[in-house]
ModelCIF file with pLDDT and N, C-alpha, C, O atoms, coordinates in Angstrom:
data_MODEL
#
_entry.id   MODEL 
#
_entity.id                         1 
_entity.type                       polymer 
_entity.pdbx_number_of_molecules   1 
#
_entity_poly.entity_id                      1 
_entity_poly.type                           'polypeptide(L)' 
_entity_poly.nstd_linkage                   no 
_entity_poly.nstd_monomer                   no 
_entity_poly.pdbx_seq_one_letter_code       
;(UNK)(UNK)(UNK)(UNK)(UNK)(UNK)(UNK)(UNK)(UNK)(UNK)(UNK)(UNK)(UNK)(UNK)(UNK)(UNK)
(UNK)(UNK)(UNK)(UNK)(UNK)(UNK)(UNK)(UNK)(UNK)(UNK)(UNK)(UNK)(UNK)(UNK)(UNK)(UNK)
(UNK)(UNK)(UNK)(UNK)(UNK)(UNK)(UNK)(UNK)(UNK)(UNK)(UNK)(UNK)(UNK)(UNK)
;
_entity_poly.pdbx_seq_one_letter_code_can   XXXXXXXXXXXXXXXXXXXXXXXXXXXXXXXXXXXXXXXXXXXXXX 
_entity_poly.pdbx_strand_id                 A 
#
loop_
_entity_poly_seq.entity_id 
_entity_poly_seq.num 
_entity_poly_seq.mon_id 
_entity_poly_seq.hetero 
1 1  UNK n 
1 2  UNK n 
1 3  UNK n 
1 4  UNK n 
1 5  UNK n 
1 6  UNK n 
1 7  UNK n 
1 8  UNK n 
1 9  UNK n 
1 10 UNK n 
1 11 UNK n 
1 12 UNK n 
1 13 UNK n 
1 14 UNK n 
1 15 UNK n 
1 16 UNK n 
1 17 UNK n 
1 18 UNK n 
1 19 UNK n 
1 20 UNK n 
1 21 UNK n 
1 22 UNK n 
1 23 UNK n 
1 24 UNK n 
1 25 UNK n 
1 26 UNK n 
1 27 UNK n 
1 28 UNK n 
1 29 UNK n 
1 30 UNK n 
1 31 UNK n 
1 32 UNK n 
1 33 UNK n 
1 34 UNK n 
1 35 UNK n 
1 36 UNK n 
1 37 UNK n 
1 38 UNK n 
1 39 UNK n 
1 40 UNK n 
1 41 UNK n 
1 42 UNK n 
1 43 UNK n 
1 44 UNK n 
1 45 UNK n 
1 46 UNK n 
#
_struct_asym.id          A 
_struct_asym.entity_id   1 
#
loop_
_ma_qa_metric.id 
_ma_qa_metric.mode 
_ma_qa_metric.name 
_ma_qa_metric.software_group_id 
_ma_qa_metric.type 
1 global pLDDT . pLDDT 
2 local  pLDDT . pLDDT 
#
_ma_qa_metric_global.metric_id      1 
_ma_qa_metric_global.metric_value   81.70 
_ma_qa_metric_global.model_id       1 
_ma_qa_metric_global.ordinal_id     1 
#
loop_
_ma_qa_metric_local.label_asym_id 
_ma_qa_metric_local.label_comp_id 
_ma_qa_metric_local.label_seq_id 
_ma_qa_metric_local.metric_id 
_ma_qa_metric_local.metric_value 
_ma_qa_metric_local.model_id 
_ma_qa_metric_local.ordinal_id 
A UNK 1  2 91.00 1 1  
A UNK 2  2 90.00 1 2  
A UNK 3  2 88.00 1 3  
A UNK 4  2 89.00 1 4  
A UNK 5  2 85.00 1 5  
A UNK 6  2 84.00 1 6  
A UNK 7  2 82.00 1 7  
A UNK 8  2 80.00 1 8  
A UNK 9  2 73.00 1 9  
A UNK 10 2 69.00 1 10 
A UNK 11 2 71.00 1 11 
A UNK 12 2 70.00 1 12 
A UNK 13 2 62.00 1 13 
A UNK 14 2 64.00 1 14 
A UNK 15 2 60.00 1 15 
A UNK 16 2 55.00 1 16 
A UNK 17 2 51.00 1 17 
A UNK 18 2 49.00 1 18 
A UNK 19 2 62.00 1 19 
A UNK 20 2 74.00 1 20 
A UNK 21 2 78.00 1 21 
A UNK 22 2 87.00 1 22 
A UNK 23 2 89.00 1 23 
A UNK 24 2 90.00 1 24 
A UNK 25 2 92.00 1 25 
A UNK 26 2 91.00 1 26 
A UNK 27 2 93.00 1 27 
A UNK 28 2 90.00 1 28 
A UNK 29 2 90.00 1 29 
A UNK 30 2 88.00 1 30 
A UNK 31 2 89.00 1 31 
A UNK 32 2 87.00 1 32 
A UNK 33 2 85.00 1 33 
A UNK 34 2 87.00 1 34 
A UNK 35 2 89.00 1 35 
A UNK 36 2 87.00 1 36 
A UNK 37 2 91.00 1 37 
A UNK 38 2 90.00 1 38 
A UNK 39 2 92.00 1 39 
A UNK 40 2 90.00 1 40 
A UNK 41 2 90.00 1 41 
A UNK 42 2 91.00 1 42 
A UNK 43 2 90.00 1 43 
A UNK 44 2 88.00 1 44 
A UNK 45 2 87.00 1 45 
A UNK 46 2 88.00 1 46 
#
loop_
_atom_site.group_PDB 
_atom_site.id 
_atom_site.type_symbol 
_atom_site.label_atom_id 
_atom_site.label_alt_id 
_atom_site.label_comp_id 
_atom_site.label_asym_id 
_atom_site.label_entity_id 
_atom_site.label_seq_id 
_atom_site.pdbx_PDB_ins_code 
_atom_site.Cartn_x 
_atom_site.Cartn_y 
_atom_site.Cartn_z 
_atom_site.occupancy 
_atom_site.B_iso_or_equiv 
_atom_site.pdbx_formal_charge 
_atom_site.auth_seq_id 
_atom_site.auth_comp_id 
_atom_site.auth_asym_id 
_atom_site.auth_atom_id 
_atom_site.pdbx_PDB_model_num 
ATOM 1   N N  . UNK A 1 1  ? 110.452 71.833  113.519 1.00 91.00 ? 1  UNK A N  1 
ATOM 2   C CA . UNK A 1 1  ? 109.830 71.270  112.321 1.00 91.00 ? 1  UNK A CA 1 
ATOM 3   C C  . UNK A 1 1  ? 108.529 71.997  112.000 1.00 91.00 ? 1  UNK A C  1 
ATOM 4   O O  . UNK A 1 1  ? 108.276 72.331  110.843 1.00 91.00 ? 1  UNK A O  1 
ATOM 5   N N  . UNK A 1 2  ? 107.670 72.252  113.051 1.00 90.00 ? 2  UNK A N  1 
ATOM 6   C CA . UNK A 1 2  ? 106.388 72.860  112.608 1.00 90.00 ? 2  UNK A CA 1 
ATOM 7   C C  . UNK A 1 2  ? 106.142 74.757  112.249 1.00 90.00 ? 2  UNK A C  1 
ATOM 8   O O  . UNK A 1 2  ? 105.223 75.285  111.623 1.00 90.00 ? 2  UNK A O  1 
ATOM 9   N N  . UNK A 1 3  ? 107.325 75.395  112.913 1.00 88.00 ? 3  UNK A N  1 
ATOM 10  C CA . UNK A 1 3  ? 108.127 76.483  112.360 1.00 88.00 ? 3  UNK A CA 1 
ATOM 11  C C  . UNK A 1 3  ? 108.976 76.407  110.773 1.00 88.00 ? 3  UNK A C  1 
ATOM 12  O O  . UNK A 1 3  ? 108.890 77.286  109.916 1.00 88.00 ? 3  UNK A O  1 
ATOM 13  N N  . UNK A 1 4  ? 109.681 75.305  110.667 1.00 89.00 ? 4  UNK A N  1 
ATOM 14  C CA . UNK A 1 4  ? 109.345 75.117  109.037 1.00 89.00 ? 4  UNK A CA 1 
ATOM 15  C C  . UNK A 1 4  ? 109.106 74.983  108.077 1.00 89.00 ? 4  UNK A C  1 
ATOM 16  O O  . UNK A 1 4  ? 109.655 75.349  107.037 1.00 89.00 ? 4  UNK A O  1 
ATOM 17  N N  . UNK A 1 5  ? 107.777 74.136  108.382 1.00 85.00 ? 5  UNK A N  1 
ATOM 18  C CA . UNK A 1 5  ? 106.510 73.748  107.676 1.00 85.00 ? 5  UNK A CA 1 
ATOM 19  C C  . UNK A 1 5  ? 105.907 74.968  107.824 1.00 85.00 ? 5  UNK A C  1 
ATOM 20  O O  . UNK A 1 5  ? 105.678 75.303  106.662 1.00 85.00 ? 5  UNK A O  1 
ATOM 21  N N  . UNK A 1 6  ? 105.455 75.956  108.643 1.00 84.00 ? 6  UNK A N  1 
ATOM 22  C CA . UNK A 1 6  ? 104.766 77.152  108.375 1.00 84.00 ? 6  UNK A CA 1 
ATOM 23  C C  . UNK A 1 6  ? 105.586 78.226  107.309 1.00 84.00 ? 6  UNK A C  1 
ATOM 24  O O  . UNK A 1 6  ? 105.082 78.747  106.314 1.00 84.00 ? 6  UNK A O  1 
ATOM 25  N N  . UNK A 1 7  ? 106.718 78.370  107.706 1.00 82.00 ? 7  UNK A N  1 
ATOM 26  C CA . UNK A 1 7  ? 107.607 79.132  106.857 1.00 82.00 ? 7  UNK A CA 1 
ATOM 27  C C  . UNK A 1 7  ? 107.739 78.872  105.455 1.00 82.00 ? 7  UNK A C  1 
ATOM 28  O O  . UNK A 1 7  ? 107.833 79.678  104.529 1.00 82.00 ? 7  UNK A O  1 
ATOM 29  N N  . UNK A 1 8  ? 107.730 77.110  105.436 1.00 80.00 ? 8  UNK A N  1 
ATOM 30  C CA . UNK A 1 8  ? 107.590 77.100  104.061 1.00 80.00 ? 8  UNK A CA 1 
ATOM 31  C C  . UNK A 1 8  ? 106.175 76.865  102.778 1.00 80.00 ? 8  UNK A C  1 
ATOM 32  O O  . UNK A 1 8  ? 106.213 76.606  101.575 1.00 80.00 ? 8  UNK A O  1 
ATOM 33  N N  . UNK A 1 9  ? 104.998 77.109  103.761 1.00 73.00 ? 9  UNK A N  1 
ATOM 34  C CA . UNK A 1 9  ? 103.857 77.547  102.983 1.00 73.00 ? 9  UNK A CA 1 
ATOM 35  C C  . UNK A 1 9  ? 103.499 79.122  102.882 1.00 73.00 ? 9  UNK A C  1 
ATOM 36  O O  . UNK A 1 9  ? 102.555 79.493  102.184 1.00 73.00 ? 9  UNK A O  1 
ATOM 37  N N  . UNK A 1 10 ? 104.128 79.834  103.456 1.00 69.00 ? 10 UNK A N  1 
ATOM 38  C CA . UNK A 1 10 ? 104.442 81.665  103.604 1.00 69.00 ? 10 UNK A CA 1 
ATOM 39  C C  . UNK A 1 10 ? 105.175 81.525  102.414 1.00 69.00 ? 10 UNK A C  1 
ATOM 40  O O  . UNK A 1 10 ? 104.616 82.113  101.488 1.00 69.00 ? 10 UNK A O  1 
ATOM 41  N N  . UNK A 1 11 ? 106.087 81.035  102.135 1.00 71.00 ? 11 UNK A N  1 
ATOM 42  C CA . UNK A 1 11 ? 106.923 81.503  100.966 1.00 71.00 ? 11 UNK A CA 1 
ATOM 43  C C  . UNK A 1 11 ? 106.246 80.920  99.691  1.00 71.00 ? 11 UNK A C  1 
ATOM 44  O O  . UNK A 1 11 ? 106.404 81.395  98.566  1.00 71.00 ? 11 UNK A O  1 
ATOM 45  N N  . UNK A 1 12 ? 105.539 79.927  99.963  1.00 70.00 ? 12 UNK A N  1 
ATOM 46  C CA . UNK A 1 12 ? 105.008 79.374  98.724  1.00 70.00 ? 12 UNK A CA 1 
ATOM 47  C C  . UNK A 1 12 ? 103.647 80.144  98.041  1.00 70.00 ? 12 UNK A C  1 
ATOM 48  O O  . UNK A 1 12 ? 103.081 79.863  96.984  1.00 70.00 ? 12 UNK A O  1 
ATOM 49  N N  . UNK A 1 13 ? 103.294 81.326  99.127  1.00 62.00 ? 13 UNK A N  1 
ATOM 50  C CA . UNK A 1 13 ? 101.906 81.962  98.761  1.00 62.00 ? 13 UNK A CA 1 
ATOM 51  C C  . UNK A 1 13 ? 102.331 82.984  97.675  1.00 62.00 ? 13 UNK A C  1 
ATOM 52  O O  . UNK A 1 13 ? 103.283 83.765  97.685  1.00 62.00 ? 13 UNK A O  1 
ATOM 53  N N  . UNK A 1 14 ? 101.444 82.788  96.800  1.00 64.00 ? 14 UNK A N  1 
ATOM 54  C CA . UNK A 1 14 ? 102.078 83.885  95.549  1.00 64.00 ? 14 UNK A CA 1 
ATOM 55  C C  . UNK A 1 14 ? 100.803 84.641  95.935  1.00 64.00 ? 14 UNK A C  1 
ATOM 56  O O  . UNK A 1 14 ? 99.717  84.281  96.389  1.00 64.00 ? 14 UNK A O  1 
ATOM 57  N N  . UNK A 1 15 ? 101.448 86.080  95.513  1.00 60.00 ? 15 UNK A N  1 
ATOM 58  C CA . UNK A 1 15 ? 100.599 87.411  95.581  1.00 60.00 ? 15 UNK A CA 1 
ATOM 59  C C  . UNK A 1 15 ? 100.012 87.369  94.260  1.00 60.00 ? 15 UNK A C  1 
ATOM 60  O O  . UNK A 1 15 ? 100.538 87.253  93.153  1.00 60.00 ? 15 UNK A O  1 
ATOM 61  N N  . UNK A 1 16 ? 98.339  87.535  94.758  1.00 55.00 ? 16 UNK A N  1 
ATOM 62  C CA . UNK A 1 16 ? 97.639  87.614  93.290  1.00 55.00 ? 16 UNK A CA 1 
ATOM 63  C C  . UNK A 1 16 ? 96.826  88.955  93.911  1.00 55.00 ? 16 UNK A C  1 
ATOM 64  O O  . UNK A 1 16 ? 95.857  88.906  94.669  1.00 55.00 ? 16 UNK A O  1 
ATOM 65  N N  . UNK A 1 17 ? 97.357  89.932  93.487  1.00 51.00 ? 17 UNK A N  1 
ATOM 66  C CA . UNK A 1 17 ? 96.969  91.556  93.755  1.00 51.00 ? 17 UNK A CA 1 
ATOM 67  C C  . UNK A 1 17 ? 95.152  91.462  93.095  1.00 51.00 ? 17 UNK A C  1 
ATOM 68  O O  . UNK A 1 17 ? 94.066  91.781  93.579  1.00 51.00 ? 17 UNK A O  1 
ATOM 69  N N  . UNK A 1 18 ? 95.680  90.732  91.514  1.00 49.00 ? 18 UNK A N  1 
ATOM 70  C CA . UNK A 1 18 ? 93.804  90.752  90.781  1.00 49.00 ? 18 UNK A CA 1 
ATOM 71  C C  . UNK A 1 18 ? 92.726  90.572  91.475  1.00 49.00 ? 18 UNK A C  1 
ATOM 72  O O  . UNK A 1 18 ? 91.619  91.079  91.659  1.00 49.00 ? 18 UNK A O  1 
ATOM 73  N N  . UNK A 1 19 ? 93.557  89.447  91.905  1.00 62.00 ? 19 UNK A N  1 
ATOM 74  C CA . UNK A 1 19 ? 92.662  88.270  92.300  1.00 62.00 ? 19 UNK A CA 1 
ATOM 75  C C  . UNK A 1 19 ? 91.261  89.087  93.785  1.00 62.00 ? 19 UNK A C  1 
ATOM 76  O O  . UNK A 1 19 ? 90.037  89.156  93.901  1.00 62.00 ? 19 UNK A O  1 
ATOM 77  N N  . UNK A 1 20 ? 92.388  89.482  94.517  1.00 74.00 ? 20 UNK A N  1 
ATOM 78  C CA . UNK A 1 20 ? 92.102  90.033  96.384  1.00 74.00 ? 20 UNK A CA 1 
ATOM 79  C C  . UNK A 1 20 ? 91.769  91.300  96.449  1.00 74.00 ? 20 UNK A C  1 
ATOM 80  O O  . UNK A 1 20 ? 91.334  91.841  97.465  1.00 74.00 ? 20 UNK A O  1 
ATOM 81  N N  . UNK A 1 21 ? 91.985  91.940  95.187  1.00 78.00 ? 21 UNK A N  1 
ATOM 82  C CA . UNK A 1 21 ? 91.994  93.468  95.570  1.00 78.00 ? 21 UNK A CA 1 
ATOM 83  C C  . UNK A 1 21 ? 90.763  94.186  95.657  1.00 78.00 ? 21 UNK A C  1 
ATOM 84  O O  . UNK A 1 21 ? 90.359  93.965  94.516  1.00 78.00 ? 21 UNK A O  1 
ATOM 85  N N  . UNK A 1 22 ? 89.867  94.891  96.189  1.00 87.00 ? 22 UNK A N  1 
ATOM 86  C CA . UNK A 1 22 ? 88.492  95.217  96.517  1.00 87.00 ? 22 UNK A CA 1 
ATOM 87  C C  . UNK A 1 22 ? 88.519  96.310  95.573  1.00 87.00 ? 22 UNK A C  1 
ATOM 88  O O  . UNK A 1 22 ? 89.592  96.795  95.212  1.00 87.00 ? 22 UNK A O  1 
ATOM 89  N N  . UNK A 1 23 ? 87.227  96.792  95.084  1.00 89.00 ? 23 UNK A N  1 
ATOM 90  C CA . UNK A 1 23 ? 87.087  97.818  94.080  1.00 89.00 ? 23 UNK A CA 1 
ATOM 91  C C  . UNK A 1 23 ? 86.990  99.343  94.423  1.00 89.00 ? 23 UNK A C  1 
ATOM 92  O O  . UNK A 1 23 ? 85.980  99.857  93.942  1.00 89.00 ? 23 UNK A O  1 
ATOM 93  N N  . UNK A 1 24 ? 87.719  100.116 95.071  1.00 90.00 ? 24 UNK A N  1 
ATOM 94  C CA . UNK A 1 24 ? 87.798  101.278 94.914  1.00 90.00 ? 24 UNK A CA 1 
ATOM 95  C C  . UNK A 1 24 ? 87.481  102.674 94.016  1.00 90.00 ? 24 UNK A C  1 
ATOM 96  O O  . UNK A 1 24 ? 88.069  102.920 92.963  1.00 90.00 ? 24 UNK A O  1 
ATOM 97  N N  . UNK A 1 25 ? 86.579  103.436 94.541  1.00 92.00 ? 25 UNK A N  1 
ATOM 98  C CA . UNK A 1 25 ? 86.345  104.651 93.777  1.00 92.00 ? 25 UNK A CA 1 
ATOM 99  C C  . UNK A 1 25 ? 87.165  105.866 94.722  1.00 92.00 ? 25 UNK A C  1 
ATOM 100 O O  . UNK A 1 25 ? 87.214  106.076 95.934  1.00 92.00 ? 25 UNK A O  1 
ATOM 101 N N  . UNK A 1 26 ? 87.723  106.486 93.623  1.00 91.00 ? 26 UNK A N  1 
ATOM 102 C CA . UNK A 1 26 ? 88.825  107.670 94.169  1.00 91.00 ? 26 UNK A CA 1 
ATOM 103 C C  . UNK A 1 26 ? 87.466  108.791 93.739  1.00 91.00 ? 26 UNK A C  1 
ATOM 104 O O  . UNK A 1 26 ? 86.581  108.679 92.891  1.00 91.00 ? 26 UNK A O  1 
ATOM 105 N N  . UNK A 1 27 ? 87.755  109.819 94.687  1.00 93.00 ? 27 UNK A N  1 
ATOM 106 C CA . UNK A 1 27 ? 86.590  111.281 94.964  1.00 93.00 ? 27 UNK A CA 1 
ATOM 107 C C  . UNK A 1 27 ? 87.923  112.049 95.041  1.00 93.00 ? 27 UNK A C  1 
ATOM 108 O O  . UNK A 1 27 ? 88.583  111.707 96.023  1.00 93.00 ? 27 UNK A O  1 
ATOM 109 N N  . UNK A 1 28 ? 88.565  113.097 94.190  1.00 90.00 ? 28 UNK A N  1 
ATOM 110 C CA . UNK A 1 28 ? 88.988  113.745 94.133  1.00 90.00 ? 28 UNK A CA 1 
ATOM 111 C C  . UNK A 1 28 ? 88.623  115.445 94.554  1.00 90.00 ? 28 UNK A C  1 
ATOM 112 O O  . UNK A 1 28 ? 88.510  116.098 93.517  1.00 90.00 ? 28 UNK A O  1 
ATOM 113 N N  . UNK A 1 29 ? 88.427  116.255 95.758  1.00 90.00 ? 29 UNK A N  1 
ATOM 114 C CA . UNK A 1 29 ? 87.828  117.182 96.183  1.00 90.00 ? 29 UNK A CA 1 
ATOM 115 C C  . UNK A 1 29 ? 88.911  118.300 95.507  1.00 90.00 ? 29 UNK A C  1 
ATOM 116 O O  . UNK A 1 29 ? 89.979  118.248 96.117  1.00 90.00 ? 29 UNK A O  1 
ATOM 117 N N  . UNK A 1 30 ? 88.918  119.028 94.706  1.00 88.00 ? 30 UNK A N  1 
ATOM 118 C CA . UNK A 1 30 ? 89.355  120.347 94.347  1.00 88.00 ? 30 UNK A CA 1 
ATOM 119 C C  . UNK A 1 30 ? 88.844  121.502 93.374  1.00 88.00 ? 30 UNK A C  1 
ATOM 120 O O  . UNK A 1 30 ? 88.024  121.534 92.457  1.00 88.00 ? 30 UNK A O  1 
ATOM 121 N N  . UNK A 1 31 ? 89.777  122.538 94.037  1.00 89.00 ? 31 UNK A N  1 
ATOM 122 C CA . UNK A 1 31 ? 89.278  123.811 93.921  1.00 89.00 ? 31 UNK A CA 1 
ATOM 123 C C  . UNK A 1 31 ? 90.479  124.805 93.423  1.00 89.00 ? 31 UNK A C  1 
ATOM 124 O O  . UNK A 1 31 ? 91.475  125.093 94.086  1.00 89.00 ? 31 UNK A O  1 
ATOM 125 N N  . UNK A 1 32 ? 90.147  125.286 92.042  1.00 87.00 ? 32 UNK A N  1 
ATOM 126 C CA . UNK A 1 32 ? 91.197  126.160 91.497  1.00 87.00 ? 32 UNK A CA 1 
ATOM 127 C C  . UNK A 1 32 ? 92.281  125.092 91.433  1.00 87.00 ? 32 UNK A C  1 
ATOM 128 O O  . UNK A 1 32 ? 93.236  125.736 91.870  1.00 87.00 ? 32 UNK A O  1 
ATOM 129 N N  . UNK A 1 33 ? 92.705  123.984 91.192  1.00 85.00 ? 33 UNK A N  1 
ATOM 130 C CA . UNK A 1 33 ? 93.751  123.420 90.791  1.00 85.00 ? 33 UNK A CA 1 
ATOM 131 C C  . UNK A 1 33 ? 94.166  122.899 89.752  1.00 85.00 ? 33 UNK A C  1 
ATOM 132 O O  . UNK A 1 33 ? 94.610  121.770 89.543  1.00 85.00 ? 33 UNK A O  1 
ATOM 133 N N  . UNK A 1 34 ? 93.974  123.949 88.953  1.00 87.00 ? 34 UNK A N  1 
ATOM 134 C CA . UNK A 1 34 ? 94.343  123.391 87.352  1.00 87.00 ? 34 UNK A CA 1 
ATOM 135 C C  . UNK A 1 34 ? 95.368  123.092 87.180  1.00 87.00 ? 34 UNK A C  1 
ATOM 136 O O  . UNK A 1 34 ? 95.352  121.995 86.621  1.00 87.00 ? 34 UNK A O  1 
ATOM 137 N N  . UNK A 1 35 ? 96.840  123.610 87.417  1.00 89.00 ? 35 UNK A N  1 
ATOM 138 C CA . UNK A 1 35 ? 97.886  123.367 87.724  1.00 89.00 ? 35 UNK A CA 1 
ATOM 139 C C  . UNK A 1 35 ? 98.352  122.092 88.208  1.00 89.00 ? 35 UNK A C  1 
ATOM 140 O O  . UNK A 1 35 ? 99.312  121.537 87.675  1.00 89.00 ? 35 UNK A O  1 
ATOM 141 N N  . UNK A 1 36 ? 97.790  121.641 89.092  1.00 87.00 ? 36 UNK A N  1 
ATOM 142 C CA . UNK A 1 36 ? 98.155  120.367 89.713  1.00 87.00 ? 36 UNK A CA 1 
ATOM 143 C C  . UNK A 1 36 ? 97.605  119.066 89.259  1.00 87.00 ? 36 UNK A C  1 
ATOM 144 O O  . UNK A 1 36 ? 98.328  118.097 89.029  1.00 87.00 ? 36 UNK A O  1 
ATOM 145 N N  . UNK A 1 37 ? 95.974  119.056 89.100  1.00 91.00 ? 37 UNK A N  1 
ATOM 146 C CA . UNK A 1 37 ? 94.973  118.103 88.479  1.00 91.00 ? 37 UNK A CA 1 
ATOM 147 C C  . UNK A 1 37 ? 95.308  117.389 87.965  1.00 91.00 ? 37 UNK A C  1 
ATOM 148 O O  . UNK A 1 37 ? 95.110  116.221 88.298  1.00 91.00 ? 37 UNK A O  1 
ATOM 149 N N  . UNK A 1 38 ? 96.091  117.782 86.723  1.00 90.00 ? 38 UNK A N  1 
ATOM 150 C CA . UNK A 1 38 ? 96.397  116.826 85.699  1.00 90.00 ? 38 UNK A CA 1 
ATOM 151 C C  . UNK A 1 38 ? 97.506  115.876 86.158  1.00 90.00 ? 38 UNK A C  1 
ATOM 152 O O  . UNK A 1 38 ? 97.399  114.650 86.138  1.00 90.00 ? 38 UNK A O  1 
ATOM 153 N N  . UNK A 1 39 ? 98.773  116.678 86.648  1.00 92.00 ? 39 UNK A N  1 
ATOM 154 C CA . UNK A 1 39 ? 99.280  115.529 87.488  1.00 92.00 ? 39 UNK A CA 1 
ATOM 155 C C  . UNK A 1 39 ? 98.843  114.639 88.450  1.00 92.00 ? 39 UNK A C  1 
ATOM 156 O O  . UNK A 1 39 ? 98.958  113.415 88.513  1.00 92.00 ? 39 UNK A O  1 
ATOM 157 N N  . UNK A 1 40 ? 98.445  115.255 89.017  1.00 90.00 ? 40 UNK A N  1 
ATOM 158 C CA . UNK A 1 40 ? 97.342  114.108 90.396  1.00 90.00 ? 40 UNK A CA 1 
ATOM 159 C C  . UNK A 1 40 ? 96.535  113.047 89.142  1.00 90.00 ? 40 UNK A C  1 
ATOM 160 O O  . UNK A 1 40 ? 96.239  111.947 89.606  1.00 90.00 ? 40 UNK A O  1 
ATOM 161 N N  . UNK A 1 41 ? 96.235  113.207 87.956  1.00 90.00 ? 41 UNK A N  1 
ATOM 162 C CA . UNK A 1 41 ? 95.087  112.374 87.753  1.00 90.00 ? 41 UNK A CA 1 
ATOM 163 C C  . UNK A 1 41 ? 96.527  111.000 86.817  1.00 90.00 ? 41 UNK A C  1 
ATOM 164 O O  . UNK A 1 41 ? 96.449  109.783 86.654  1.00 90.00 ? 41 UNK A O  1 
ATOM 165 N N  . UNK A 1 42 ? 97.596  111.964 86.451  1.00 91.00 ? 42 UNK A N  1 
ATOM 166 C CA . UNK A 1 42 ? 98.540  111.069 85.462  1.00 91.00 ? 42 UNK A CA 1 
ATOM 167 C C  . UNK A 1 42 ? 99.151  110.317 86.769  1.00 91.00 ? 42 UNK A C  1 
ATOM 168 O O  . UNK A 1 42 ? 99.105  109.095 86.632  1.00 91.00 ? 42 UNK A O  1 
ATOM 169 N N  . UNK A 1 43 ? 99.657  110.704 87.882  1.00 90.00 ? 43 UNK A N  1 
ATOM 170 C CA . UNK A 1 43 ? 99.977  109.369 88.774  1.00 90.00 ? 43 UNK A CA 1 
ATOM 171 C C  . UNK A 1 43 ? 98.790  108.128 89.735  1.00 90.00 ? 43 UNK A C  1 
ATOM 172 O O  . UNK A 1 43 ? 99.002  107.024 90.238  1.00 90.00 ? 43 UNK A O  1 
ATOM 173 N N  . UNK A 1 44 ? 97.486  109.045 89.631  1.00 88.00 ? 44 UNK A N  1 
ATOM 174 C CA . UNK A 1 44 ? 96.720  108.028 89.506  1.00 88.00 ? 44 UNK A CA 1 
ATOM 175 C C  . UNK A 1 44 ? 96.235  107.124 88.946  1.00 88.00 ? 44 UNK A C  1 
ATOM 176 O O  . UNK A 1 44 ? 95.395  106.431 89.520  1.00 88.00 ? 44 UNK A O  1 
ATOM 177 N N  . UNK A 1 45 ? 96.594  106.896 87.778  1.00 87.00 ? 45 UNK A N  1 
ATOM 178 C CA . UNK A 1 45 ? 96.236  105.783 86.263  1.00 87.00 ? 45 UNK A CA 1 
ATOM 179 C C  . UNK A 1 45 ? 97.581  105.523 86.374  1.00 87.00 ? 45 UNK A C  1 
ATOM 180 O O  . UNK A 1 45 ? 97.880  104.393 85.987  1.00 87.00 ? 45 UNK A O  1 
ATOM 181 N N  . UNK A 1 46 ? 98.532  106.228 86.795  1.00 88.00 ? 46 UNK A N  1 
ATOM 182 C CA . UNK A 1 46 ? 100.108 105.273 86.938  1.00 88.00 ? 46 UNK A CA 1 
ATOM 183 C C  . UNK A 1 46 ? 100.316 104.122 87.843  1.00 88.00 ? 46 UNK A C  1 
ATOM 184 O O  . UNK A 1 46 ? 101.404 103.547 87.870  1.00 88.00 ? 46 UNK A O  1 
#
């Protein structure tokens, strides 16, 4: 019983990504990569 009472407040937790998520700054280090940049920067805003 107390294995299903835990199990069933685990399933009841909804993921709030907004809510928890800490604020991150990305530092991108490159050199001569013009070629690549722009992709690296379009799957990062993806």
């Amino acid at each position: 019983a107390a294995c299903l009472l835990a199990l069933s407040g685990h399933c009841r937790h909804e993921k709030t990504i907004e809510n928890n998520s800490p604020t991150v700054s990305i530092i991108i280090a490159a050199r001569n990569e013009v070629k690549h940049i722009g992709q690296l920067l379009d799957d990062l805003t993806g």
